[in-house]
PDB file of N, CA and C in Angstrom:
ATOM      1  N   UNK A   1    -124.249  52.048 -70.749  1.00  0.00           N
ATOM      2  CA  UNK A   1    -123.369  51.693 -69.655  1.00  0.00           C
ATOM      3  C   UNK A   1    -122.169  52.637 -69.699  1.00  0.00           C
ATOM      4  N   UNK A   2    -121.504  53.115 -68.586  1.00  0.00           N
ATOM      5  CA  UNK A   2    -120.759  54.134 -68.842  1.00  0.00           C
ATOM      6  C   UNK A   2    -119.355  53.403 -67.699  1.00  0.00           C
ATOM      7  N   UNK A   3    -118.341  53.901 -67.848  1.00  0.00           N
ATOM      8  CA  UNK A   3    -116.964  53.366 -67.350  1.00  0.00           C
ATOM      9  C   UNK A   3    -116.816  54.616 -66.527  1.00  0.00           C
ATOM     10  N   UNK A   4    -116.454  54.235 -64.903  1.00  0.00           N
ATOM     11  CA  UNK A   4    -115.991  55.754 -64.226  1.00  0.00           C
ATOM     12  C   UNK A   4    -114.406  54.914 -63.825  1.00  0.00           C
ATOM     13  N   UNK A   5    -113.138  55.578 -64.141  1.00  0.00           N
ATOM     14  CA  UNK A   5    -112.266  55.138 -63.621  1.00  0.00           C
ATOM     15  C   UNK A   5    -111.730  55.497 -62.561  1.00  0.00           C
ATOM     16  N   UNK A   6    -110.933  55.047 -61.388  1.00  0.00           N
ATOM     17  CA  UNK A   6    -110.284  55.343 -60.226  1.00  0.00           C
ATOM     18  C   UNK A   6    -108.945  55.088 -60.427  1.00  0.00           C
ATOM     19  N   UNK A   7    -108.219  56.345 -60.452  1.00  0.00           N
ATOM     20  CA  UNK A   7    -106.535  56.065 -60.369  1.00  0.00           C
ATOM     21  C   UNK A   7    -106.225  56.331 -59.405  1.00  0.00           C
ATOM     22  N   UNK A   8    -105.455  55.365 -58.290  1.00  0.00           N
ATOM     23  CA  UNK A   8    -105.078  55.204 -56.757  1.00  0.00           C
ATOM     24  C   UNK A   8    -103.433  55.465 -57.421  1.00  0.00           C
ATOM     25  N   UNK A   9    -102.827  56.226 -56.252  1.00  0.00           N
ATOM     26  CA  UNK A   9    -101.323  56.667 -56.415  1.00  0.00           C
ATOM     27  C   UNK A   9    -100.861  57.001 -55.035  1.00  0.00           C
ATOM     28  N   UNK A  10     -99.866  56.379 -54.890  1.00  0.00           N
ATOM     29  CA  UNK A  10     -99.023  56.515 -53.337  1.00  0.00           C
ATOM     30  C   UNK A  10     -98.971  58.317 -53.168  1.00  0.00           C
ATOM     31  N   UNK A  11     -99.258  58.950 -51.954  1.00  0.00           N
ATOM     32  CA  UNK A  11     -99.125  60.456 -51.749  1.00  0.00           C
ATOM     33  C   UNK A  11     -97.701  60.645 -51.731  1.00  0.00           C
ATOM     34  N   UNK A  12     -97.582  61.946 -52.313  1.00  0.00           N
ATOM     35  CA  UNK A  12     -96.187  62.371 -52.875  1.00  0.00           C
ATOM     36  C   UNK A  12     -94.849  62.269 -51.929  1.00  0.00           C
ATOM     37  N   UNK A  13     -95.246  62.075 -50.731  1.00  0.00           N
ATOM     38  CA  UNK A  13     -94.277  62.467 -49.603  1.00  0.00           C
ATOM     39  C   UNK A  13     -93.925  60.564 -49.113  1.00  0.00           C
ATOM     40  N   UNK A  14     -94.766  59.636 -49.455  1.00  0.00           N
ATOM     41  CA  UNK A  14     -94.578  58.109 -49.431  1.00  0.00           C
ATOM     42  C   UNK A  14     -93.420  58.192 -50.207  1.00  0.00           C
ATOM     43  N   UNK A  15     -92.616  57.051 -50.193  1.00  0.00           N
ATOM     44  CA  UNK A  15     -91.320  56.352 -50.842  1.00  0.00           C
ATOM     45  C   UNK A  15     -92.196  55.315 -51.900  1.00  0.00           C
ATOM     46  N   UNK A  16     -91.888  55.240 -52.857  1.00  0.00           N
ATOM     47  CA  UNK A  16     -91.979  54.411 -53.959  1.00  0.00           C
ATOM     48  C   UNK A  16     -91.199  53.230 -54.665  1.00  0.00           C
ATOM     49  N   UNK A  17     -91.167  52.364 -54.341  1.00  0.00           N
ATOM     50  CA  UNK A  17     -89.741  51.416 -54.134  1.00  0.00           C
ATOM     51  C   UNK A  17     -90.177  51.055 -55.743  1.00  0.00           C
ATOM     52  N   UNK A  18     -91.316  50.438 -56.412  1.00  0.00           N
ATOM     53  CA  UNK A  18     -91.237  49.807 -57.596  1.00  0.00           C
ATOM     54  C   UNK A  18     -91.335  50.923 -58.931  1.00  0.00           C
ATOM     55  N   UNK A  19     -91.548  52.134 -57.678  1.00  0.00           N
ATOM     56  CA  UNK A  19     -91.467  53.574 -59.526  1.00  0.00           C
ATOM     57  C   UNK A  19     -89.645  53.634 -58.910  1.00  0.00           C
ATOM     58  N   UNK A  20     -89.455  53.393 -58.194  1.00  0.00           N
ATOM     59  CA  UNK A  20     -87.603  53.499 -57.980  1.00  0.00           C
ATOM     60  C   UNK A  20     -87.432  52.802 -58.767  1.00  0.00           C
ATOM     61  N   UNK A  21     -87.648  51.607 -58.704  1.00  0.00           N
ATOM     62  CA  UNK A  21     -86.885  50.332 -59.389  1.00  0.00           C
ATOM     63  C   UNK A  21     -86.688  50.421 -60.716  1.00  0.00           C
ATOM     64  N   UNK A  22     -87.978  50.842 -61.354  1.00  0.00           N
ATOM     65  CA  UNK A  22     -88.480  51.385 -63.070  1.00  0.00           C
ATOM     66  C   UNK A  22     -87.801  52.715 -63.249  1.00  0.00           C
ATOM     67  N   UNK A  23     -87.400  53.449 -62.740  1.00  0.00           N
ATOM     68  CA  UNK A  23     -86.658  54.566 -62.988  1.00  0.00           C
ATOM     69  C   UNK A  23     -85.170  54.369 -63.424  1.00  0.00           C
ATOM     70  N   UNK A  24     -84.608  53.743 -61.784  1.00  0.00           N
ATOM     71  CA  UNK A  24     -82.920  53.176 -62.145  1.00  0.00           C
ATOM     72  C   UNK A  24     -83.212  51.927 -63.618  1.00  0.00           C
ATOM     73  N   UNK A  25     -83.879  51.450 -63.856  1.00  0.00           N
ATOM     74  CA  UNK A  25     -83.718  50.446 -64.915  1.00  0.00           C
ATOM     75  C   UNK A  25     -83.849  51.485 -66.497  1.00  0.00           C
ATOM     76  N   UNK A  26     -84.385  52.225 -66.465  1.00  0.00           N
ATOM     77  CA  UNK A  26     -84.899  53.110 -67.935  1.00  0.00           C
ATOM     78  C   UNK A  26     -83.738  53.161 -68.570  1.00  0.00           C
ATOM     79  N   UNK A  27     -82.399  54.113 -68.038  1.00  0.00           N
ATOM     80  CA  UNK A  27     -81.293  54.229 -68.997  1.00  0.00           C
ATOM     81  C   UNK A  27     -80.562  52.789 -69.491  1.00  0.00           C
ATOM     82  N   UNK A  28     -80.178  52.034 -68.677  1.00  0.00           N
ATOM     83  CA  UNK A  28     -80.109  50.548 -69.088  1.00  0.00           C
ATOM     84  C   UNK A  28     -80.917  50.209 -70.242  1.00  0.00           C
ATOM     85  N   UNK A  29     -82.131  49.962 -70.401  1.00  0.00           N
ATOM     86  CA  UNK A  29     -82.962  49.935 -71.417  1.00  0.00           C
ATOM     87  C   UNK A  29     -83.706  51.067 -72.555  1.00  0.00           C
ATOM     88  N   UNK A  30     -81.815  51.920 -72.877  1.00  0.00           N
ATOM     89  CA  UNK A  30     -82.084  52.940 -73.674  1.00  0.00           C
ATOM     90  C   UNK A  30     -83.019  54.097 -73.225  1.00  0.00           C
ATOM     91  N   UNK A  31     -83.560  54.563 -72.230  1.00  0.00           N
ATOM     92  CA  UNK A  31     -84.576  55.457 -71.939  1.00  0.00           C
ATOM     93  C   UNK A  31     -84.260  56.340 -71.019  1.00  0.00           C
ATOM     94  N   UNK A  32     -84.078  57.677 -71.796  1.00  0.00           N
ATOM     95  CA  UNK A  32     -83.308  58.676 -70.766  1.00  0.00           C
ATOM     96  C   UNK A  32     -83.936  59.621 -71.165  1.00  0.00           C
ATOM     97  N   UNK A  33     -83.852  60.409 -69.804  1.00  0.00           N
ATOM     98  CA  UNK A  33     -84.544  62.136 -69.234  1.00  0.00           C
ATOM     99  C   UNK A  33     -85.572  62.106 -69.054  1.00  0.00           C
ATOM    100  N   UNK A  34     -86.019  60.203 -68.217  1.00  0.00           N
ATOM    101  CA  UNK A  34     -86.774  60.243 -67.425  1.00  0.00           C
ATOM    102  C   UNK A  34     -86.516  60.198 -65.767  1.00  0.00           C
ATOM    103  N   UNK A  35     -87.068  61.309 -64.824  1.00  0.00           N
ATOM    104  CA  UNK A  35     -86.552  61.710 -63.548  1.00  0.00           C
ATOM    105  C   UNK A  35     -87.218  61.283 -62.424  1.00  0.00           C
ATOM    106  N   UNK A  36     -88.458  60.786 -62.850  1.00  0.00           N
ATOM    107  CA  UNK A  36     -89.253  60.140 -61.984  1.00  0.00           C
ATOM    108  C   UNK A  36     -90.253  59.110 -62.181  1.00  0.00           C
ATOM    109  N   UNK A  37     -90.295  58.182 -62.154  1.00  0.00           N
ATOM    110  CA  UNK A  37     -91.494  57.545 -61.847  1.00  0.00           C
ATOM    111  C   UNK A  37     -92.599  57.047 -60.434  1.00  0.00           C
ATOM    112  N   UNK A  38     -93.822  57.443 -60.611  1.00  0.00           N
ATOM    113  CA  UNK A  38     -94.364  56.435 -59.703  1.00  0.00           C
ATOM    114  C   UNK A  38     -95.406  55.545 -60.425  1.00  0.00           C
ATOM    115  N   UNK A  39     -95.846  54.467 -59.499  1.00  0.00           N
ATOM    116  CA  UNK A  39     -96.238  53.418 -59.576  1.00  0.00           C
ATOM    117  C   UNK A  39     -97.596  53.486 -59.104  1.00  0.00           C
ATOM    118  N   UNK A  40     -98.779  53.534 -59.816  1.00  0.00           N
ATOM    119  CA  UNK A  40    -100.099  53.565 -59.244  1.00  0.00           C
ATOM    120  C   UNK A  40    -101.285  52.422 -59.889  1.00  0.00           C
ATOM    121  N   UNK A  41    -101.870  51.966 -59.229  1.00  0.00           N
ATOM    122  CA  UNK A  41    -103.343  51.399 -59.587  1.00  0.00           C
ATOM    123  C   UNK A  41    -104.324  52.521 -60.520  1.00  0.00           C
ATOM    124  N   UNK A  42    -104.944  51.245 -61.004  1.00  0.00           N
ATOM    125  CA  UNK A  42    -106.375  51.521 -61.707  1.00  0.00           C
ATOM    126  C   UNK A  42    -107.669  50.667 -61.817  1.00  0.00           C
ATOM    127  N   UNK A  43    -108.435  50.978 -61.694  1.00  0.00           N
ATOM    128  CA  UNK A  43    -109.597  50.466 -61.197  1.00  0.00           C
ATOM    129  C   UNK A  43    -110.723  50.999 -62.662  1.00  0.00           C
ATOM    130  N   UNK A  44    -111.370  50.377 -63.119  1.00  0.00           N
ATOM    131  CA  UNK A  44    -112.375  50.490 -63.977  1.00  0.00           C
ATOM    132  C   UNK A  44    -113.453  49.829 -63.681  1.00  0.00           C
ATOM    133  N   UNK A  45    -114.599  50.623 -63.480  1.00  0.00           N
ATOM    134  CA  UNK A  45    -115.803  50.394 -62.853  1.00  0.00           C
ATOM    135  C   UNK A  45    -116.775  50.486 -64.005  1.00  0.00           C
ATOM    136  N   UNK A  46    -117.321  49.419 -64.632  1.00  0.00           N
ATOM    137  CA  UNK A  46    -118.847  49.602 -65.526  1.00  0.00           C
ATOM    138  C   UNK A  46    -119.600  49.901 -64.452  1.00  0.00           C
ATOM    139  N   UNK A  47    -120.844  50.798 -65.056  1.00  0.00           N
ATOM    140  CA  UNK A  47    -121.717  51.163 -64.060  1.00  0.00           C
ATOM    141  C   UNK A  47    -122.734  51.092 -64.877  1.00  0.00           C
ATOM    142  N   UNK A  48    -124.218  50.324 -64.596  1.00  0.00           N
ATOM    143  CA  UNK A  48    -125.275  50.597 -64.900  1.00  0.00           C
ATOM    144  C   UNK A  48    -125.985  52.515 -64.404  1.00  0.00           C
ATOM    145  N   UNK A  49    -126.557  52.507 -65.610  1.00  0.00           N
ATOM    146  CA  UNK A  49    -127.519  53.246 -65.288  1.00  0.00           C
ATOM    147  C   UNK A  49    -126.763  54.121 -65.424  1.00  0.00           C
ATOM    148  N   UNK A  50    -127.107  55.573 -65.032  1.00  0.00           N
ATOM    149  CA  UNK A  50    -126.369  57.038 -65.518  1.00  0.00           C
ATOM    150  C   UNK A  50    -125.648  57.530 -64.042  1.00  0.00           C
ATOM    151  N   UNK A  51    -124.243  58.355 -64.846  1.00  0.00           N
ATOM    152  CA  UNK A  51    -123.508  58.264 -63.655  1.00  0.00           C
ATOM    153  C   UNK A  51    -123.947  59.593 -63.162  1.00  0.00           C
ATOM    154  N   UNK A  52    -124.430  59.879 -62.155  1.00  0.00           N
ATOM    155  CA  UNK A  52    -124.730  60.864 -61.811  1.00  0.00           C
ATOM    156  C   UNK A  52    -124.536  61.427 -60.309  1.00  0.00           C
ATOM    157  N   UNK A  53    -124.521  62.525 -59.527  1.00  0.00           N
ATOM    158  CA  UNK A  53    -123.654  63.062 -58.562  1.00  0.00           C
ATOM    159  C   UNK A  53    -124.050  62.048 -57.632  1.00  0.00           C
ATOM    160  N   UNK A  54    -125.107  61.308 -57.685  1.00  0.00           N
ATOM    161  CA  UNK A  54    -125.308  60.274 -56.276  1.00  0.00           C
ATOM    162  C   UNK A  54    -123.944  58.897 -56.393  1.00  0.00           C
ATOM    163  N   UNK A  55    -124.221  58.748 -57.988  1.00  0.00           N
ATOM    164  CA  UNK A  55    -123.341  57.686 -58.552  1.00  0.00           C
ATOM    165  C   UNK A  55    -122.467  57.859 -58.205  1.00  0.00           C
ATOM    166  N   UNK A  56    -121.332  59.055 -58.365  1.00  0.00           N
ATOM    167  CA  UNK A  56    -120.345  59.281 -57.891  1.00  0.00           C
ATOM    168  C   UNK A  56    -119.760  59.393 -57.062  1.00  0.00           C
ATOM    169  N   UNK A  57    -120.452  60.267 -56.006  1.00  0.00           N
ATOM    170  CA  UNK A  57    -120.812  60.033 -54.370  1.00  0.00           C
ATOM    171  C   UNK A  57    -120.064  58.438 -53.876  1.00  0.00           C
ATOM    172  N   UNK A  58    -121.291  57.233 -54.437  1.00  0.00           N
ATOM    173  CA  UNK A  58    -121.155  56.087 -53.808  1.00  0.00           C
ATOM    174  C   UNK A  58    -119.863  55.818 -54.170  1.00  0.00           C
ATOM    175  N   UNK A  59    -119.275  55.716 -55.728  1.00  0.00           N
ATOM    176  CA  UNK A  59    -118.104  55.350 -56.281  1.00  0.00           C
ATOM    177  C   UNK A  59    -117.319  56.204 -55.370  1.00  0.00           C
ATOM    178  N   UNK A  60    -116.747  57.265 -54.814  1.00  0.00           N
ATOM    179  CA  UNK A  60    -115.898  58.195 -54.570  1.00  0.00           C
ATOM    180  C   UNK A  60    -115.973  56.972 -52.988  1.00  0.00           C
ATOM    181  N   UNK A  61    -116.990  57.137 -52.255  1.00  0.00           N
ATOM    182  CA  UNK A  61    -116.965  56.223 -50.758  1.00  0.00           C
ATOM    183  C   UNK A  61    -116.235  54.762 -51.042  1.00  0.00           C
ATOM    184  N   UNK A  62    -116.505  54.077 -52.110  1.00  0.00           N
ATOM    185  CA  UNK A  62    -116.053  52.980 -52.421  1.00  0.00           C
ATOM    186  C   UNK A  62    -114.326  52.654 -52.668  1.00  0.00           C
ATOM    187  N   UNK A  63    -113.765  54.099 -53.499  1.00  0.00           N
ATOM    188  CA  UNK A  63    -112.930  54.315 -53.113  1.00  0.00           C
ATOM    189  C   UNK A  63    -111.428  54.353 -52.210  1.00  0.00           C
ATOM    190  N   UNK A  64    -112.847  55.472 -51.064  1.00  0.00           N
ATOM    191  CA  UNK A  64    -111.532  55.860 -49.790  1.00  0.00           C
ATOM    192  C   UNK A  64    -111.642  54.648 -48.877  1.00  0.00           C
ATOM    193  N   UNK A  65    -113.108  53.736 -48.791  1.00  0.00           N
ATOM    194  CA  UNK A  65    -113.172  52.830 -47.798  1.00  0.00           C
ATOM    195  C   UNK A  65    -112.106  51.271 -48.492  1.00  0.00           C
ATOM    196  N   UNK A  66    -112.307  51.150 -49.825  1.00  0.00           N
ATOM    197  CA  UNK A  66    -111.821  49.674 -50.202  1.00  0.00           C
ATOM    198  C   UNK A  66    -110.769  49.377 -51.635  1.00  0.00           C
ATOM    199  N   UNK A  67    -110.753  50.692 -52.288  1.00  0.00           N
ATOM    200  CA  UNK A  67    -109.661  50.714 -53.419  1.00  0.00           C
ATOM    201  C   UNK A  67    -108.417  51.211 -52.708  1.00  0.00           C
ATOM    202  N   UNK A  68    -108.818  52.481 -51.902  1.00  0.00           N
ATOM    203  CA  UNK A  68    -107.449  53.232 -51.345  1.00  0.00           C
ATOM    204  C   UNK A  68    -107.231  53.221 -49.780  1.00  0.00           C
ATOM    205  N   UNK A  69    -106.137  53.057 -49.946  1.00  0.00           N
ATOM    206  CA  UNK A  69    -105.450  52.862 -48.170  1.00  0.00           C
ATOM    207  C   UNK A  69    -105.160  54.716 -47.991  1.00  0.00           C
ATOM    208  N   UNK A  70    -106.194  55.327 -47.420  1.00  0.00           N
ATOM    209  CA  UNK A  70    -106.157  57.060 -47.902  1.00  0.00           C
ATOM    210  C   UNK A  70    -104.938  57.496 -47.054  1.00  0.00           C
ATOM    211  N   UNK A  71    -104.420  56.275 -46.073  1.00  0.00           N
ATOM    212  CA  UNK A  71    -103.507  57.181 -45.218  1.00  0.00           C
ATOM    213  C   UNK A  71    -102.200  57.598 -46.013  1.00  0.00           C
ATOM    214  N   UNK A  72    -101.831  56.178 -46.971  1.00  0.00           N
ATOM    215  CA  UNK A  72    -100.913  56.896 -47.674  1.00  0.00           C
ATOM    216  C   UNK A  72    -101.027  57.238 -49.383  1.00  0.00           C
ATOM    217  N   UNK A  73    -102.125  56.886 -49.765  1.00  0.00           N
ATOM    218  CA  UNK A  73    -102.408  56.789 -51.596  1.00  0.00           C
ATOM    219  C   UNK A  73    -103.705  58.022 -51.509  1.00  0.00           C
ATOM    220  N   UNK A  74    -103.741  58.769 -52.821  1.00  0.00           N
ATOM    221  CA  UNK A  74    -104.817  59.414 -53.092  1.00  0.00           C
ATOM    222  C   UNK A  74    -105.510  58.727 -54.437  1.00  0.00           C
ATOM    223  N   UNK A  75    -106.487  59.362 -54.614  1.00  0.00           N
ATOM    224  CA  UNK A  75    -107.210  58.750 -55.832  1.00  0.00           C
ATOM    225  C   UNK A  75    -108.326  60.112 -56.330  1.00  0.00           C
ATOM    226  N   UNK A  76    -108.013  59.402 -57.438  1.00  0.00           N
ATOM    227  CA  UNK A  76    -108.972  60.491 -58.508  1.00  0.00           C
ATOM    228  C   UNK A  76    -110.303  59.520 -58.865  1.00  0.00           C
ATOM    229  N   UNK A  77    -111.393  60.155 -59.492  1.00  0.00           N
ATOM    230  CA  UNK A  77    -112.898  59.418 -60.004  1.00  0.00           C
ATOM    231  C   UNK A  77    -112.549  60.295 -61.249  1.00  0.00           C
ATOM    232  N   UNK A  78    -112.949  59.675 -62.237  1.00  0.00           N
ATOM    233  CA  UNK A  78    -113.367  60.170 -63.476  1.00  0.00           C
ATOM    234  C   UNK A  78    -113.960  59.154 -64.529  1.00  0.00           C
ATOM    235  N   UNK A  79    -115.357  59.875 -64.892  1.00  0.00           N
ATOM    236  CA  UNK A  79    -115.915  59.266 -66.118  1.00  0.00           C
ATOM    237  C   UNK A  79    -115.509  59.171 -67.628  1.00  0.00           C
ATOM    238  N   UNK A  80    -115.363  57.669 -67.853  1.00  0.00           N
ATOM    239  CA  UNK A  80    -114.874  57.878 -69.674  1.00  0.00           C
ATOM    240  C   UNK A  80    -116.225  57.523 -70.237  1.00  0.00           C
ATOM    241  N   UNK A  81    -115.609  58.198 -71.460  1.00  0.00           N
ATOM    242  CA  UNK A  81    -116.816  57.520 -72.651  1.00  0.00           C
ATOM    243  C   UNK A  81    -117.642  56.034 -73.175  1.00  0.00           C
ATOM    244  N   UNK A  82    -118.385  56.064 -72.938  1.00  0.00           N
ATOM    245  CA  UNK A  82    -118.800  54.518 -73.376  1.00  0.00           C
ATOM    246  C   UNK A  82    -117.903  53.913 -74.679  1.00  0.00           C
ATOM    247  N   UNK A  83    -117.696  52.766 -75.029  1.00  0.00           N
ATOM    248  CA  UNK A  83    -116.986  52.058 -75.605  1.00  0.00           C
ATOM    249  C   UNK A  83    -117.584  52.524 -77.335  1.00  0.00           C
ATOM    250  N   UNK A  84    -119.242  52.899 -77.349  1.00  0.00           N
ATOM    251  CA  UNK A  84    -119.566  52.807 -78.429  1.00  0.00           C
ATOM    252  C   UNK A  84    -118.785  54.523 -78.975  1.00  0.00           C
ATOM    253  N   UNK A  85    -118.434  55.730 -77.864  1.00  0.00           N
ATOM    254  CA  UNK A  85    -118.366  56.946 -78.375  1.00  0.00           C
ATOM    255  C   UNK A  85    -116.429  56.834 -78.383  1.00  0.00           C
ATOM    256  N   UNK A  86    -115.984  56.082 -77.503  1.00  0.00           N
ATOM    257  CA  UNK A  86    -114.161  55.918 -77.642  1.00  0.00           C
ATOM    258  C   UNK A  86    -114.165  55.556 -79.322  1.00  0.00           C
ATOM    259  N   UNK A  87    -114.744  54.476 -79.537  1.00  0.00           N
ATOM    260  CA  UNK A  87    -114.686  53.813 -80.481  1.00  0.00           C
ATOM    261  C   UNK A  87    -114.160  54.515 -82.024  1.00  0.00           C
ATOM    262  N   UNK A  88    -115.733  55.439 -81.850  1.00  0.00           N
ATOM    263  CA  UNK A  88    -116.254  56.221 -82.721  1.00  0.00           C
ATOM    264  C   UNK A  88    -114.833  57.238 -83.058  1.00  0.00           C
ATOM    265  N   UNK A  89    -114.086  57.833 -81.568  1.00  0.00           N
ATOM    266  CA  UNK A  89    -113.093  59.111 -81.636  1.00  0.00           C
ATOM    267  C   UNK A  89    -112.139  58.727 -82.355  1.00  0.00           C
ATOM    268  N   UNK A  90    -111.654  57.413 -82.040  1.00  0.00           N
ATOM    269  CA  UNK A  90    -110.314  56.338 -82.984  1.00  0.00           C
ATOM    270  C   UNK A  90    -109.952  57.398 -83.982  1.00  0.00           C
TER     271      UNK A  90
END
């Protein structure tokens, strides 16, 4: 079984009100010469069977039609390692 993840992120030119919010709060809570934050989703998809360019295909459509609002967020696909080979890297 293999994990493909989707990281959804507001497009750069959107306003970000809750990576604002986490930004002005950092020096308050000791944390400085940080200049930006944004605020994005993640999505982790188990997938039977092998992920392969059709697999991805569907995952990538699944995506732009129902993870991401494409007018203003982009999103990345990428495959991680099965749990038994993460494990193993520790």
């Amino acid at each position: 079984m293999a994990r493909v993840v989707v990281d959804v992120m507001l497009k750069p030119e959107i306003l970000d009100p809750q990576g604002q919010a986490v930004q002005r709060a950092l020096p308050r809570l000791g944390f400085d010469g940080i200049s930006d934050v944004r605020q994005g989703k993640r999505f982790e998809l188990e997938v039977d069977g092998p992920v392969d360019d059709a697999a991805l295909a569907r995952i990538r459509d699944l995506a732009e039609s129902f993870l991401a609002n494409t007018v203003i967020e982009d999103f990345t696909v990428k495959v991680e390692a099965d749990d038994a080979v993460a494990g193993a890297a520790k």
